[in-house]
Protein backbone atom coordinates (compact mmCIF):
# COMPACT_ATOMS: atom_id res chain seq x y z
CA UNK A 1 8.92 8.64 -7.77
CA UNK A 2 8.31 11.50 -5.06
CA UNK A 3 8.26 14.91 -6.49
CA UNK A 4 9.84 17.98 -6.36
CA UNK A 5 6.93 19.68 -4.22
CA UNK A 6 7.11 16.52 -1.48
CA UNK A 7 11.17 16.79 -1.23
CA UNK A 8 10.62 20.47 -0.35
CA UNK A 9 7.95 19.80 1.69
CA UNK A 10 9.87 17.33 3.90
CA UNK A 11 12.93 19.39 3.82
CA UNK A 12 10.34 22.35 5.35
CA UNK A 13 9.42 19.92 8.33
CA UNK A 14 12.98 18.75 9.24
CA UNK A 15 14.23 22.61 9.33
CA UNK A 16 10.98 23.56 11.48
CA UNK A 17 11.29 20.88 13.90
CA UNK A 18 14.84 21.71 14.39
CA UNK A 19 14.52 25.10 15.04
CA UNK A 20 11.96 23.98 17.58
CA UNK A 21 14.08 21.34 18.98
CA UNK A 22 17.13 23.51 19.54
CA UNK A 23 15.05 26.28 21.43
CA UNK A 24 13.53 23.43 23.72
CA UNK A 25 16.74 22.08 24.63
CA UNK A 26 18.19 25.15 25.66
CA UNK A 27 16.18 24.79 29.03
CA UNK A 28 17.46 21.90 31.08
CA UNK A 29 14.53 21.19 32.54
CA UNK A 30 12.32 20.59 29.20
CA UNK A 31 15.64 18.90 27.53
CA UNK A 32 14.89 15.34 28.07
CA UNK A 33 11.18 15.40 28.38
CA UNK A 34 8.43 12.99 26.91
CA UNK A 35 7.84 16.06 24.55
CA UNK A 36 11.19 16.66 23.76
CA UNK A 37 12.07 13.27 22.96
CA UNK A 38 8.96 12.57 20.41
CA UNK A 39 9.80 15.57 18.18
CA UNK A 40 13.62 14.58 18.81
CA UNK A 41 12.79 11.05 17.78
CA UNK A 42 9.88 12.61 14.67
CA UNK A 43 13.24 14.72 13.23
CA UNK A 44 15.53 12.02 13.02
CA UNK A 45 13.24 9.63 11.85
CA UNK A 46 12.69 12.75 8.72
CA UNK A 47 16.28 12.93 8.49
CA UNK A 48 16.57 9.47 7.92
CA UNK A 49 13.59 8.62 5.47
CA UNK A 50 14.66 11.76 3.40
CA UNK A 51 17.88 10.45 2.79
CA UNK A 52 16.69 7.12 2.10
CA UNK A 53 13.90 8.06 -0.33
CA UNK A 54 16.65 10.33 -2.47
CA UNK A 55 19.05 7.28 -2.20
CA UNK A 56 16.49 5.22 -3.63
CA UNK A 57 14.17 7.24 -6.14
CA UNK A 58 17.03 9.96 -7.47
CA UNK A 59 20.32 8.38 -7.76
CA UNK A 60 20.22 5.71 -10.45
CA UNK A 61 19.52 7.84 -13.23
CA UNK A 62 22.09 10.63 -12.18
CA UNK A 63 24.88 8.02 -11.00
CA UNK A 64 24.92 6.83 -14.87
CA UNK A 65 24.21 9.78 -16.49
CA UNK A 66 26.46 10.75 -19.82
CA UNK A 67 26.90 14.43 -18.80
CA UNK A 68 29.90 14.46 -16.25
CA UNK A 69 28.66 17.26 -13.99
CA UNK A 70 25.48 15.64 -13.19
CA UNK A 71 27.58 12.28 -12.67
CA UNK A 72 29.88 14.32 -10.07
CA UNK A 73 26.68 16.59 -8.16
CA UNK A 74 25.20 12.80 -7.62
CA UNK A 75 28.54 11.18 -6.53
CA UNK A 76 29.11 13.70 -3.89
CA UNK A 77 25.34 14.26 -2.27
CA UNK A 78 25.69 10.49 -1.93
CA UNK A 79 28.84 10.82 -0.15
CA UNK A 80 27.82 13.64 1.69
CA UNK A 81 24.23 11.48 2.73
CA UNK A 82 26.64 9.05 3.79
CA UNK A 83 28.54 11.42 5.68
CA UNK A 84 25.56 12.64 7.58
CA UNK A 85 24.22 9.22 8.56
CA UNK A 86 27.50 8.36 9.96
CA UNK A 87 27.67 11.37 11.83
CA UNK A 88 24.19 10.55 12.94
CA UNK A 89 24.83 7.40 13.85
CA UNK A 90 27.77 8.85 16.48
CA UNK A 91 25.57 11.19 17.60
CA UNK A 92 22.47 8.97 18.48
CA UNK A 93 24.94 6.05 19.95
CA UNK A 94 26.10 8.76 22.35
CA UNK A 95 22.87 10.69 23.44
CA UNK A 96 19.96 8.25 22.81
CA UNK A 97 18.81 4.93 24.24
CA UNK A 98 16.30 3.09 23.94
CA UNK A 99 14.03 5.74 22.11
CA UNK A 100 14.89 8.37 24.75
CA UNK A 101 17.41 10.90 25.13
CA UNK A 102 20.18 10.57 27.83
CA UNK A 103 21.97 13.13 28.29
CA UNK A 104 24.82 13.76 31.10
CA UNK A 105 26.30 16.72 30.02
CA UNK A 106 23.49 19.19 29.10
CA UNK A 107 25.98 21.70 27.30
CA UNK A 108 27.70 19.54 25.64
CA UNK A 109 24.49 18.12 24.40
CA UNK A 110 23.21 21.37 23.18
CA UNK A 111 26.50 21.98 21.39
CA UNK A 112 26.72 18.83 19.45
CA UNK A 113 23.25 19.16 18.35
CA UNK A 114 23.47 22.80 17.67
CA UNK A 115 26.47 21.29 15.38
CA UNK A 116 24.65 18.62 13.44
CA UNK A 117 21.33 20.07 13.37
CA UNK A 118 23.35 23.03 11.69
CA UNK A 119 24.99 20.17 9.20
CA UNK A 120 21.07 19.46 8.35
CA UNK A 121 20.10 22.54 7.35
CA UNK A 122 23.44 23.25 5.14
CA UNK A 123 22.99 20.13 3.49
CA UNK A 124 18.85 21.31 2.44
CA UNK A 125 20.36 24.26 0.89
CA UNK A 126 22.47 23.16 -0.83
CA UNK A 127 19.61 20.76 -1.97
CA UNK A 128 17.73 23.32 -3.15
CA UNK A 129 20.36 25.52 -4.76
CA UNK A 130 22.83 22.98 -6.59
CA UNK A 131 20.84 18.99 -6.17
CA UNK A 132 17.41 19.63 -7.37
CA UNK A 133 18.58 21.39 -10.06
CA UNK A 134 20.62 18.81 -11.81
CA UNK A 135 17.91 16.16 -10.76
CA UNK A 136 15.34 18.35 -12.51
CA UNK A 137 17.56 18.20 -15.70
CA UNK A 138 17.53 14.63 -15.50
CA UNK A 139 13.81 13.82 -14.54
CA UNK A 140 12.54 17.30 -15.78
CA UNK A 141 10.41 19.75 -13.92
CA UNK A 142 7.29 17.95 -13.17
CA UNK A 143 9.28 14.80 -11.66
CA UNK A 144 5.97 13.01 -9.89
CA UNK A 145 5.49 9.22 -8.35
């Protein structure tokens, strides 16, 4: 099981590479570049394994746990990790291909990732302030692999 100090830790990562990210993009020229597209590539990737890794190590216990509120916080992070990766899903169908970013409309671009990279970092605090606190009542503090 991951622990509470790796969570945060990738959490940290996916918020500083998408401040970074969203300040590159702004110039048109730097939008699409090799650089660009690694970290672009590096954050979703994040995005994708943190989900996964909470899906996998966190739910279980919570999903069948006897206290109702816990029950309920689980039920809707998992909808709302669905929610994201669908939304993801859109979003990389429509400005990625083939591992590289294609993008035809360069504000529109920047405004749909301003959008979801904004849905990211919602979702992390609310993590930190209302998720990790009812796992850490079902796994306890020191929740470790």
């Amino acid at each position: 099981m991951i622990s509470f100090k790796e969570l945060n830790e990738q959490n940290h990562k996916i918020v500083e590479r998408s401040k970074i990210i969203l300040y590159m993009i702004q110039d048109r020229t730097i939008c699409d570049s090799d650089v660009t597209c690694d970290l672009f590539f590096d954050l979703t990737d994040r995005i994708k394994k943190h989900m996964d890794i909470e899906e996998r190590e966190l739910y279980k216990n919570m999903l069948t746990h006897s206290d109702h509120g816990i029950k309920q916080t689980a039920e809707n992070f998992l909808s709302g990790s669905a929610e994201i990766k669908r939304v993801l899903k859109q979003y990389m169908k429509r400005w990625c291909h083939s591992h590289h970013l294609r993008i035809k409309d360069h504000d529109q671009f920047v405004s749909e990732t301003e959008e979801i990279f904004e849905m990211i970092q919602v979702r992390i605090i609310n993590e930190t302030e209302k998720f990790y606190p009812a796992v850490r009542s079902v796994y306890g503090e020191k929740m470790v692999a």
